[in-house]
C-alpha atoms as a PDB file:
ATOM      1  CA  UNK A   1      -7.820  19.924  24.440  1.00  0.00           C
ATOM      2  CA  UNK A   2     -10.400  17.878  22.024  1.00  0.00           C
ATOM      3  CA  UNK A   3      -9.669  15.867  19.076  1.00  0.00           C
ATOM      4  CA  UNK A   4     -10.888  18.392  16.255  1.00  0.00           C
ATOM      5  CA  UNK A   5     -11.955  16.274  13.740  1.00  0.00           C
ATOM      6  CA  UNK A   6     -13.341  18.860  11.369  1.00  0.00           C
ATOM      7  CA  UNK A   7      -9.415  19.677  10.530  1.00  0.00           C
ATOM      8  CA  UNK A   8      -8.071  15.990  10.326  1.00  0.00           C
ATOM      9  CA  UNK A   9      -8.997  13.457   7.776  1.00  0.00           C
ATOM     10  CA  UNK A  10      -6.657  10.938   9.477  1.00  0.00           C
ATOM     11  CA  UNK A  11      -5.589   9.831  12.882  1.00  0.00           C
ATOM     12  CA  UNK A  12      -2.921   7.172  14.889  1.00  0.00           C
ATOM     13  CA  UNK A  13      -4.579   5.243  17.906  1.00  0.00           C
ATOM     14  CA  UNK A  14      -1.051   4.477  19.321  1.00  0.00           C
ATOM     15  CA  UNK A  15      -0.800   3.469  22.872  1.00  0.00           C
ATOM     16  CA  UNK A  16      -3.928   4.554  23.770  1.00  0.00           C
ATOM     17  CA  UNK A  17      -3.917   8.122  22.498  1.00  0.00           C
ATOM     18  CA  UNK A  18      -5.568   9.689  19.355  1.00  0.00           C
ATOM     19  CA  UNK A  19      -3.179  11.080  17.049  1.00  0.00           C
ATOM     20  CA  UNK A  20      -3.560  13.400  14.736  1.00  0.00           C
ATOM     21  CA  UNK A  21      -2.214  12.845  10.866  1.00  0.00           C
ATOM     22  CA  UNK A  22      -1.387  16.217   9.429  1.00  0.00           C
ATOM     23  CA  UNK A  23      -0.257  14.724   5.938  1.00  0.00           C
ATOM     24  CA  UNK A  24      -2.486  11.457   5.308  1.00  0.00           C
ATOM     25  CA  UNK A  25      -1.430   9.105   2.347  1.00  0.00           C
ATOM     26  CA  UNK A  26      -4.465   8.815   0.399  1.00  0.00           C
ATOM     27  CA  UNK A  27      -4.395   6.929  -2.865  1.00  0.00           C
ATOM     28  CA  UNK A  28      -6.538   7.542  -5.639  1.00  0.00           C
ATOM     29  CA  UNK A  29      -9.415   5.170  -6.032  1.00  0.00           C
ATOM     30  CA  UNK A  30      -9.551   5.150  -9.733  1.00  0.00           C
ATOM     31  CA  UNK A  31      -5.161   4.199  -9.948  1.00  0.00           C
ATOM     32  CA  UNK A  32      -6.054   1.321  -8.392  1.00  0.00           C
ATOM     33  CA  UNK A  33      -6.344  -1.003 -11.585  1.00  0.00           C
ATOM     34  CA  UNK A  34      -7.414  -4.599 -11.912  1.00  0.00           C
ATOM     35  CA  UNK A  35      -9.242  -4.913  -8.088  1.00  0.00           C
ATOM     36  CA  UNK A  36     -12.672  -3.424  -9.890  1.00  0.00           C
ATOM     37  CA  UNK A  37     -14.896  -6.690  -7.504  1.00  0.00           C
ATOM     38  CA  UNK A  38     -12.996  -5.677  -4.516  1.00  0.00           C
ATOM     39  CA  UNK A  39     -12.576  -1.789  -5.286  1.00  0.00           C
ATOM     40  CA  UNK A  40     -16.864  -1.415  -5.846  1.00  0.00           C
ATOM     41  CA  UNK A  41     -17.735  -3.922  -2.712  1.00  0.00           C
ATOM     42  CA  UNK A  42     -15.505  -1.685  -0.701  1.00  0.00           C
ATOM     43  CA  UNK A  43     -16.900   1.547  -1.974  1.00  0.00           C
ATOM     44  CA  UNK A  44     -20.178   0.570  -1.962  1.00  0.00           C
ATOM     45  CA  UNK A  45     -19.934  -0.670   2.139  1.00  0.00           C
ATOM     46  CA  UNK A  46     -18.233   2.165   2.984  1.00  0.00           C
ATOM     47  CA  UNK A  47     -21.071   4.494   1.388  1.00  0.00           C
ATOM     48  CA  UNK A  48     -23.210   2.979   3.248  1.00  0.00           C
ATOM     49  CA  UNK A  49     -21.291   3.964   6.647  1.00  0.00           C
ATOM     50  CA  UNK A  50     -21.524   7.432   5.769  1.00  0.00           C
ATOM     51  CA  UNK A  51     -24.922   7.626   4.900  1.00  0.00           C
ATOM     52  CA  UNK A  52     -25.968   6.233   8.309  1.00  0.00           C
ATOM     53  CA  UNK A  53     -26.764   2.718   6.755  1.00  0.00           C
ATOM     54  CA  UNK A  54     -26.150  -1.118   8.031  1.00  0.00           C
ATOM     55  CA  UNK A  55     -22.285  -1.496   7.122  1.00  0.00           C
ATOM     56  CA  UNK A  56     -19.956  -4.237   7.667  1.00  0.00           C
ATOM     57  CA  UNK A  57     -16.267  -4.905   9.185  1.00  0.00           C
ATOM     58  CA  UNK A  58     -14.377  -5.888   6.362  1.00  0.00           C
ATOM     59  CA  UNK A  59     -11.389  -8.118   5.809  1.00  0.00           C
ATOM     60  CA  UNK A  60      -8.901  -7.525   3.031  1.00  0.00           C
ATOM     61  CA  UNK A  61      -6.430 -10.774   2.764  1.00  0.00           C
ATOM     62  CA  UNK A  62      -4.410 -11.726  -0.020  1.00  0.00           C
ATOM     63  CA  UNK A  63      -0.973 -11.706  -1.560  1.00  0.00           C
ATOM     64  CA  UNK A  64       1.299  -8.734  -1.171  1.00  0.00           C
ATOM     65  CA  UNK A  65       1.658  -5.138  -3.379  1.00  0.00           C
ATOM     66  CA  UNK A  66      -1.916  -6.213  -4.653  1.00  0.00           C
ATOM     67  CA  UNK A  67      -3.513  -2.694  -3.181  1.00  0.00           C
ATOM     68  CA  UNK A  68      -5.619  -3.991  -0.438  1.00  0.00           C
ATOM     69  CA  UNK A  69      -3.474  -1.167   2.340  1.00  0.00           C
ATOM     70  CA  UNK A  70      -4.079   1.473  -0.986  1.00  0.00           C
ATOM     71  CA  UNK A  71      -7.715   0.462  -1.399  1.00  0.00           C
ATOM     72  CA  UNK A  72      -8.911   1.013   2.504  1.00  0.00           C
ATOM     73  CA  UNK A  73      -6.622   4.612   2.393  1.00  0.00           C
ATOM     74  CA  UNK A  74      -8.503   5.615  -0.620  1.00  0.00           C
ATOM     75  CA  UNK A  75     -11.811   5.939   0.673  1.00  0.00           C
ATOM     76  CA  UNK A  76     -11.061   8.816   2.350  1.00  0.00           C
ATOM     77  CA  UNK A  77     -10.610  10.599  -1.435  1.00  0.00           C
ATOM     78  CA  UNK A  78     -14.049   8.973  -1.792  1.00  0.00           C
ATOM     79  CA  UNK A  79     -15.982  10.559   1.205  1.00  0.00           C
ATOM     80  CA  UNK A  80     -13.956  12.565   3.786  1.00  0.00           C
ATOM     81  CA  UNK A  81     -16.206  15.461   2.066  1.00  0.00           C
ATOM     82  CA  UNK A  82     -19.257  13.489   3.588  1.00  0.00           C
ATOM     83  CA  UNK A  83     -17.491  12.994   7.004  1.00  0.00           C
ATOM     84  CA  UNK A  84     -15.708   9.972   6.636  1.00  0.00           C
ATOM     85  CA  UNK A  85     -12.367   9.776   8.255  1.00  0.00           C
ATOM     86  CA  UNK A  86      -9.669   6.976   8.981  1.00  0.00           C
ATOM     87  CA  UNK A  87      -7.984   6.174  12.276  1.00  0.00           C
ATOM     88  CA  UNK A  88      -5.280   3.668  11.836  1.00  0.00           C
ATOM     89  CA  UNK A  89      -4.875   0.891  14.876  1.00  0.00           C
ATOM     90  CA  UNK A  90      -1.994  -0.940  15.907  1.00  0.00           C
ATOM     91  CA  UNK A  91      -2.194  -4.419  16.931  1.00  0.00           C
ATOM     92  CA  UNK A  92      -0.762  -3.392  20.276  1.00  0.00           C
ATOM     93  CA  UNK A  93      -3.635  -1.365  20.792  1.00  0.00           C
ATOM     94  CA  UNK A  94      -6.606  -3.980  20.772  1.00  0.00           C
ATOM     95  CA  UNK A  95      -6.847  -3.995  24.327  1.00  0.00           C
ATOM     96  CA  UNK A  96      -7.447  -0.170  24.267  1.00  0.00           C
ATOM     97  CA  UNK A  97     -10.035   0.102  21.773  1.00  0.00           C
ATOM     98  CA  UNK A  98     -13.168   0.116  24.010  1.00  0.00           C
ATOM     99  CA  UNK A  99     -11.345   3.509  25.602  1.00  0.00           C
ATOM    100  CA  UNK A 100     -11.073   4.567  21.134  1.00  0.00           C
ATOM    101  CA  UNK A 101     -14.716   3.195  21.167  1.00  0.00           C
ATOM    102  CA  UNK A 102     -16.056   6.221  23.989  1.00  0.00           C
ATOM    103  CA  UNK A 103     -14.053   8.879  21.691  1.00  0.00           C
ATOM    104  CA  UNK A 104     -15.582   8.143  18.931  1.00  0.00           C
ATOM    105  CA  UNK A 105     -19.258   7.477  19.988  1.00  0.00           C
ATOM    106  CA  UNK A 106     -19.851  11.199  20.720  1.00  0.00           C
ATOM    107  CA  UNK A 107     -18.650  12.737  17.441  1.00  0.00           C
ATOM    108  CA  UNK A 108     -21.072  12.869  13.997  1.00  0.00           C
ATOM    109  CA  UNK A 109     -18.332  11.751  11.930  1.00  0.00           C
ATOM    110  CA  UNK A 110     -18.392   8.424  10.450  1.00  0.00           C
ATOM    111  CA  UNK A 111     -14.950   6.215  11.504  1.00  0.00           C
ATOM    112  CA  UNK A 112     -12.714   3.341   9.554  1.00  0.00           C
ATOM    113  CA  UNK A 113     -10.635   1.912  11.919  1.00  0.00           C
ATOM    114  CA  UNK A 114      -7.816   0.853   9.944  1.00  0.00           C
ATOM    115  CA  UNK A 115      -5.771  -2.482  11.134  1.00  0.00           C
ATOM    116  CA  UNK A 116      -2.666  -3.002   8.176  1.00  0.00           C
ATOM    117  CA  UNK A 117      -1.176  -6.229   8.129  1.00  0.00           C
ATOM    118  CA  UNK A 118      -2.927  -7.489  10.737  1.00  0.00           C
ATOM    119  CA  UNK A 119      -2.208 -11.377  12.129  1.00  0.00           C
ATOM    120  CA  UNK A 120      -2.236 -13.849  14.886  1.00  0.00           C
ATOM    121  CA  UNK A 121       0.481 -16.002  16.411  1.00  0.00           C
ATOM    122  CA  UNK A 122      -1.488 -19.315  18.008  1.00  0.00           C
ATOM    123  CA  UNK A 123      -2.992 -18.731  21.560  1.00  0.00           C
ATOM    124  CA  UNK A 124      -2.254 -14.943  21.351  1.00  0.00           C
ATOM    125  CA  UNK A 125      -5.238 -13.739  23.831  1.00  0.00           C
ATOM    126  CA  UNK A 126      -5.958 -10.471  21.612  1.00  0.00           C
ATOM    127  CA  UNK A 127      -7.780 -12.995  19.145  1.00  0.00           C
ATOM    128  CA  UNK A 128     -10.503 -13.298  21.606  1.00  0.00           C
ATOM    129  CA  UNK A 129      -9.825  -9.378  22.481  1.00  0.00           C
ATOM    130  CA  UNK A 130     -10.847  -8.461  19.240  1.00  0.00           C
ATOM    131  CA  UNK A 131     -13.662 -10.851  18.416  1.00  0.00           C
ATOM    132  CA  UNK A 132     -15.240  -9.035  21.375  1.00  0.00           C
ATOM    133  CA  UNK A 133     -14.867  -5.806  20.597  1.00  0.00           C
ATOM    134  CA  UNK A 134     -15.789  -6.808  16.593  1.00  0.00           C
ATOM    135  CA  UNK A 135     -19.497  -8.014  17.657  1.00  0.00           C
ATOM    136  CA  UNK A 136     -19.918  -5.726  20.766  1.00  0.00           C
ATOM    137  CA  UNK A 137     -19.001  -7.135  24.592  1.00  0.00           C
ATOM    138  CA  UNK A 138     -21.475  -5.728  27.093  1.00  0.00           C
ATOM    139  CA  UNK A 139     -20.953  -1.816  25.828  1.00  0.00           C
ATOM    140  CA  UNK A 140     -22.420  -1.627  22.385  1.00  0.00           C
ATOM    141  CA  UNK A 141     -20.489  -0.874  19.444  1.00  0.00           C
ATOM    142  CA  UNK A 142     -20.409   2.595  18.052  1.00  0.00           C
ATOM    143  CA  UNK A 143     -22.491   2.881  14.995  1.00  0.00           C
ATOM    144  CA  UNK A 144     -20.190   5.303  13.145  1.00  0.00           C
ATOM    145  CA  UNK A 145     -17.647   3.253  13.193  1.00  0.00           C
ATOM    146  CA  UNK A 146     -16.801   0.006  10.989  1.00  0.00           C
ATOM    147  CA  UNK A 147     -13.339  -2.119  11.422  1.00  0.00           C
ATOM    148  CA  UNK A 148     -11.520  -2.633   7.813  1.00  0.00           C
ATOM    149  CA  UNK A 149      -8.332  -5.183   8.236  1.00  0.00           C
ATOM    150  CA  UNK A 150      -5.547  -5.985   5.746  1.00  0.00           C
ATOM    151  CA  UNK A 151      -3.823  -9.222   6.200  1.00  0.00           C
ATOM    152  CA  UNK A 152      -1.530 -11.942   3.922  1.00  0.00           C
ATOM    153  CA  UNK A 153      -3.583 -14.643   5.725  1.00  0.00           C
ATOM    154  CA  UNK A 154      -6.887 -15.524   4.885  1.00  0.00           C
ATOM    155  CA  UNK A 155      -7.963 -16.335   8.830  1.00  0.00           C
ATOM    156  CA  UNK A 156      -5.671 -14.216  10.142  1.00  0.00           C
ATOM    157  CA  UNK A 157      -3.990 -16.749  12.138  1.00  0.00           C
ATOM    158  CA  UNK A 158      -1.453 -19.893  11.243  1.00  0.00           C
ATOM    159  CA  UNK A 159      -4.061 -23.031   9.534  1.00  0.00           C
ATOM    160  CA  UNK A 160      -1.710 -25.458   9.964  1.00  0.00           C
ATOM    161  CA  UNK A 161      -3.232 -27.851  12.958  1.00  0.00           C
ATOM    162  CA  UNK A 162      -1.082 -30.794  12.885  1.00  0.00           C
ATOM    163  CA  UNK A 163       0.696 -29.954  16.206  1.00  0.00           C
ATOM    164  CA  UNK A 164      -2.477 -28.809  18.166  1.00  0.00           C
ATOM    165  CA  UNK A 165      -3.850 -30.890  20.252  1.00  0.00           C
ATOM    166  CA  UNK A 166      -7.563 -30.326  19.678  1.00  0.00           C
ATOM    167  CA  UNK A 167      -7.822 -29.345  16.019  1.00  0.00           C
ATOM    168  CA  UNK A 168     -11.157 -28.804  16.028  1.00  0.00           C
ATOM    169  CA  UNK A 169     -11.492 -26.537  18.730  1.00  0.00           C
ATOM    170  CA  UNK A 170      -9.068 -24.588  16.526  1.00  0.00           C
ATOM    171  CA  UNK A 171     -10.750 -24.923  13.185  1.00  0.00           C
ATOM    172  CA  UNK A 172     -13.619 -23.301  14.929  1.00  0.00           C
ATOM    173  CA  UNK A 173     -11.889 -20.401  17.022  1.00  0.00           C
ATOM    174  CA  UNK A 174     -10.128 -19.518  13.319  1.00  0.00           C
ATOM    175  CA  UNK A 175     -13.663 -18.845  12.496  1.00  0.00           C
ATOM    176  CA  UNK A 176     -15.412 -17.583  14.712  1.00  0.00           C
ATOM    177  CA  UNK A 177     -12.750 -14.552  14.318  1.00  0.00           C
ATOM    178  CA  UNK A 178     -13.116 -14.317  10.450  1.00  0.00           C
ATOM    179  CA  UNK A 179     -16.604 -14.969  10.472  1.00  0.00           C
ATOM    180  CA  UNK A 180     -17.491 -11.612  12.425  1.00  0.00           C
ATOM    181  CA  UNK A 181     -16.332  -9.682   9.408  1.00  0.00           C
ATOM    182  CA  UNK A 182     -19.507  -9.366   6.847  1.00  0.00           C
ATOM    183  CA  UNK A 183     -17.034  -8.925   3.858  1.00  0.00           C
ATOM    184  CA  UNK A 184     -13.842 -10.817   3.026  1.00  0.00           C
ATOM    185  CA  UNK A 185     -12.370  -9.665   0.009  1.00  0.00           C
ATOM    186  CA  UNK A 186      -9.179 -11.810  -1.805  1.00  0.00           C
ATOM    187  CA  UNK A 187      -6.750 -10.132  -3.489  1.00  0.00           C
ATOM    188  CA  UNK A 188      -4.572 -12.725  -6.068  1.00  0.00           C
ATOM    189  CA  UNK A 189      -0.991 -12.082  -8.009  1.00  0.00           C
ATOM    190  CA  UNK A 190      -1.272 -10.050 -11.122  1.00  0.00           C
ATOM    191  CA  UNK A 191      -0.661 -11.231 -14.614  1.00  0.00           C
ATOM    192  CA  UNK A 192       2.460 -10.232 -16.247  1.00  0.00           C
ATOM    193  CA  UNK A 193      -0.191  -8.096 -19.096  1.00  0.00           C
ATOM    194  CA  UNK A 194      -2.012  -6.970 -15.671  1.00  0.00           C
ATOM    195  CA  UNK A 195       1.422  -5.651 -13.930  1.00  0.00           C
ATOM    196  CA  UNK A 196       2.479  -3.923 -17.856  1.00  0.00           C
ATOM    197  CA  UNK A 197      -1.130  -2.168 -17.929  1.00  0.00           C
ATOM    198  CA  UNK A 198      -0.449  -1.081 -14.229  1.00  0.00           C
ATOM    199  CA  UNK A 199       2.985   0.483 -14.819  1.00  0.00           C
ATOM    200  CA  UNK A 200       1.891   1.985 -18.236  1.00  0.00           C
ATOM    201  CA  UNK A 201      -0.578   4.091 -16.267  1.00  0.00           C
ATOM    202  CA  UNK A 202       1.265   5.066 -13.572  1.00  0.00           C
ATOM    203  CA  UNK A 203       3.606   6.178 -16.235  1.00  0.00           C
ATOM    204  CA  UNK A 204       0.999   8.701 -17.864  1.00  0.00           C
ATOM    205  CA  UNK A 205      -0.339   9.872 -14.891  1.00  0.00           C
ATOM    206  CA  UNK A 206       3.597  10.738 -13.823  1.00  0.00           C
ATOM    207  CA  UNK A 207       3.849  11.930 -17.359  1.00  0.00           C
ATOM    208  CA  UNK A 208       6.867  10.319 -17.629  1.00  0.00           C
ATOM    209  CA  UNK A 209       8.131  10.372 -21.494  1.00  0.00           C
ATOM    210  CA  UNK A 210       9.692   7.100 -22.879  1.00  0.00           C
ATOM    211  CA  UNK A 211       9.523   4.652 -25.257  1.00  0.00           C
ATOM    212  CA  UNK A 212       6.996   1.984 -24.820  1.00  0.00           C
ATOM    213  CA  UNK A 213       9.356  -1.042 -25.620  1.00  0.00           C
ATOM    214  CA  UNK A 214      11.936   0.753 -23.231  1.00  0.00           C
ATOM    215  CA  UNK A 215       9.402   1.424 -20.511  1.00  0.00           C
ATOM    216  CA  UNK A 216       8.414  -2.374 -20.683  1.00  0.00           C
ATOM    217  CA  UNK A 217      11.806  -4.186 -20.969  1.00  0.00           C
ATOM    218  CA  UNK A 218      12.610  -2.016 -17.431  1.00  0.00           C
ATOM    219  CA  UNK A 219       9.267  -3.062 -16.404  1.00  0.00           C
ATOM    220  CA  UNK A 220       9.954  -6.650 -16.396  1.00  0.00           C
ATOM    221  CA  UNK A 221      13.222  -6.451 -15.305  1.00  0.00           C
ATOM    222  CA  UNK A 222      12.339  -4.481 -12.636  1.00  0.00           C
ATOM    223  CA  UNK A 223       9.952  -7.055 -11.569  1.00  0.00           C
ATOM    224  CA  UNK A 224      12.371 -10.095 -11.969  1.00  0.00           C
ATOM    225  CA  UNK A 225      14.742  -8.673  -9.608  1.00  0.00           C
ATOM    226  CA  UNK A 226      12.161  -7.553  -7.462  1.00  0.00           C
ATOM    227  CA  UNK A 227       8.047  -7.989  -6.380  1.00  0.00           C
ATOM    228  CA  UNK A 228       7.408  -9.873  -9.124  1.00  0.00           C
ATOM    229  CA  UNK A 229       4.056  -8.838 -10.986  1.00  0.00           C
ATOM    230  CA  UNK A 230       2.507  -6.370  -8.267  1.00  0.00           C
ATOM    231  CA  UNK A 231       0.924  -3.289  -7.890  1.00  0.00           C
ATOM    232  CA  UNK A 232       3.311  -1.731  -6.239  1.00  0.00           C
ATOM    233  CA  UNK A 233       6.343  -2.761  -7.998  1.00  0.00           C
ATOM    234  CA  UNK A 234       4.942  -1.397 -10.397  1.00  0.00           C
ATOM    235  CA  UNK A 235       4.588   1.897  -8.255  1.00  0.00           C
ATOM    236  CA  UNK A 236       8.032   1.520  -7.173  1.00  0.00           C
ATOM    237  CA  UNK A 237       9.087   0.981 -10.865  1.00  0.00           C
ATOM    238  CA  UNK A 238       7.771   4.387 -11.756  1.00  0.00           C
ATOM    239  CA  UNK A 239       9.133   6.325  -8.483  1.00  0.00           C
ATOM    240  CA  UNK A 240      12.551   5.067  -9.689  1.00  0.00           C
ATOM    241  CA  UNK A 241      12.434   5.908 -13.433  1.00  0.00           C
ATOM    242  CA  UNK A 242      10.831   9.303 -12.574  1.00  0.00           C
ATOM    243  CA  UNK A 243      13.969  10.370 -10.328  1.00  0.00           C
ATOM    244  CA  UNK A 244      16.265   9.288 -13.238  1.00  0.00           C
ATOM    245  CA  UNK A 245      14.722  11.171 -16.060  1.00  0.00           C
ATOM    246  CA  UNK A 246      14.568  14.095 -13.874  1.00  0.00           C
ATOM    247  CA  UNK A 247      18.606  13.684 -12.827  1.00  0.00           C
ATOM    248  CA  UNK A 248      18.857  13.083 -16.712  1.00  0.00           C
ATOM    249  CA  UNK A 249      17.042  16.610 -17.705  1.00  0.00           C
ATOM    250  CA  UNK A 250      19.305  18.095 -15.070  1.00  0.00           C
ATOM    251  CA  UNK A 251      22.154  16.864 -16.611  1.00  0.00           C
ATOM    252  CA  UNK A 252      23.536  14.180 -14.678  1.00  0.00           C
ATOM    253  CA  UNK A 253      24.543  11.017 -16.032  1.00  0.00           C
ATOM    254  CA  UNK A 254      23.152   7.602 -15.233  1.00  0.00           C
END
C-alpha cells in the first residue's frame, strides 16, 4: 500500500521506511519571539519551495532552546494547506536517502526533509554521503524537495584541527559540507528582558492568571536552576506553572 500523502502532514524516514506521523508537533510561527531575521528568511525560502521556485537547503546552527527545531516544524502551520509537508531524517538514514529521493520524486507535494541536531564525529564517511546527495550524485535531486538541518555546531563537525595531520585538507572538507547549504541561519542566547518577554507570552496565550512580579521572580528562578535564558525554558517554565494552578483550582496543595 502507497504513502497517502493527502492525509499526512508529517512523516519518519527511519531505517529506510516512510512513516507516517498521525499527531505532528507543529509550533506556531508567530510564538516564536525574538528570531524575526531567521523566522522571515526561513518563511520566505520555504514559500518559494511551494510555489515551484529556486529554494535552498538550509542550515539552522546555534545555541540550544533558541527555536531553530520549533522554527523548521512550524512551516508546516505556514503551508501544509499549499502542499507542503515535513519528513523528519535520522542521521542513520543518510545512506538511504537516494531510495527517500525515488518516493518522493513522483508525488506533487512539496518535501522538507527535516535533519534535528544533526553533527559529525571526524572521518565519519556519511559527511561525504550527504554532501552528495545535498548537490545531486549522478541521479538528480528531486525538485520538491529541500534539506533544512538543525545543529549546535556551526560546520557541523568538530573545528578544532590541532591533532589532524593535514589541517587544511580539513578546513576545506568542513566547507565544502556547509557550503552546499544556500542559507545558514545563527541562532544566539537570549537576553534576560528577551527570555521575560518570551515567558510573559506564553503565559497569555496559556491564559495563565498571576501576578506579574510573581510570574517573573519564578521566571528567573526557573532559569537559574535550569536553561538559563532560552526559549524553551521559558516553554518549560509555563508547562510547569500551568499544571500547578490547575492542581491548585482543583484543590490540591502545593
Amino acid at each position: 500500500m502507497g504513502i497517502n500523502f493527502e492525509e499526512f502532514l508529517a512523516f519518519r524516514f527511519k531505517d529506510g521506511e516512510l512513516q507516517p506521523i498521525e499527531h505532528p508537533h507543529i509550533p506556531k510561527f508567530e510564538d516564536l519571539l525574538h528570531i524575526e531575521r531567521q523566522k522571515e528568511e526561513l518563511r520566505k525560502n520555504t514559500l518559494k519551495l511551494v510555489m515551484d521556485l529556486p529554494a535552498h537547503d538550509a542550515l539552522l546552527w546555534g545555541d540550544r532552546g533558541t527555536g531553530k527545531s520549533s522554527l523548521v516544524k512550524s512551516m508546516l502551520g505556514l503551508f501544509a494547506s499549499k502542499g507542503l509537508r515535513l519528513v523528519q531524517v535520522y542521521q542513520m538514514d543518510i545512506l538511504h536517502l537516494s531510495d527517500l529521493y525515488g518516493l518522493l520524486r513522483r508525488t506533487s507535494q512539496k518535501f522538507i526533509l527535516f535533519f534535528d541536531d544533526l553533527s559529525f564525529e571526524r572521518h565519519d564517511q556519511q559527511v561525504n554521503v550527504l554532501k552528495s546527495l545535498l548537490d545531486g550524485d549522478v541521479e538528480e535531486r528531486p525538485k520538491n524537495v529541500v534539506v533544512y538541518v538543525t545543529s549546535n555546531r556551526r560546520n557541523l563537525m568538530p573545528e578544532n584541527l590541532e591533532e589532524e595531520k593535514f589541517p587544511e585538507e580539513r578546513r576545506i572538507q568542513i566547507a565544502s559540507l556547509v557550503e552546499r547549504f544556500g542559507i545558514r541561519l545563527g541562532f544566539f542566547s537570549f537576553s534576560k528582558d528577551e527570555y521575560l518577554d518570551m515567558v510573559r507570552h506564553y503565559a497569555k496565550v496559556r491564559g495563565l492568571k498571576i501576578d506579574a512580579e510573581e510570574l517573573e521572580k519564578r521566571a528567573l528562578d526557573w532559569a537559574r536552576e535550569r536553561y538559563g535564558f532560552s526559549g524553551r525554558s521559558a516553554y518549560q517554565l509555563i508547562k510547569d506553572l500551568e499544571g500547578q494552578l490547575m492542581l491548585k483550582s482543583l484543590g490540591w496543595l502545593l
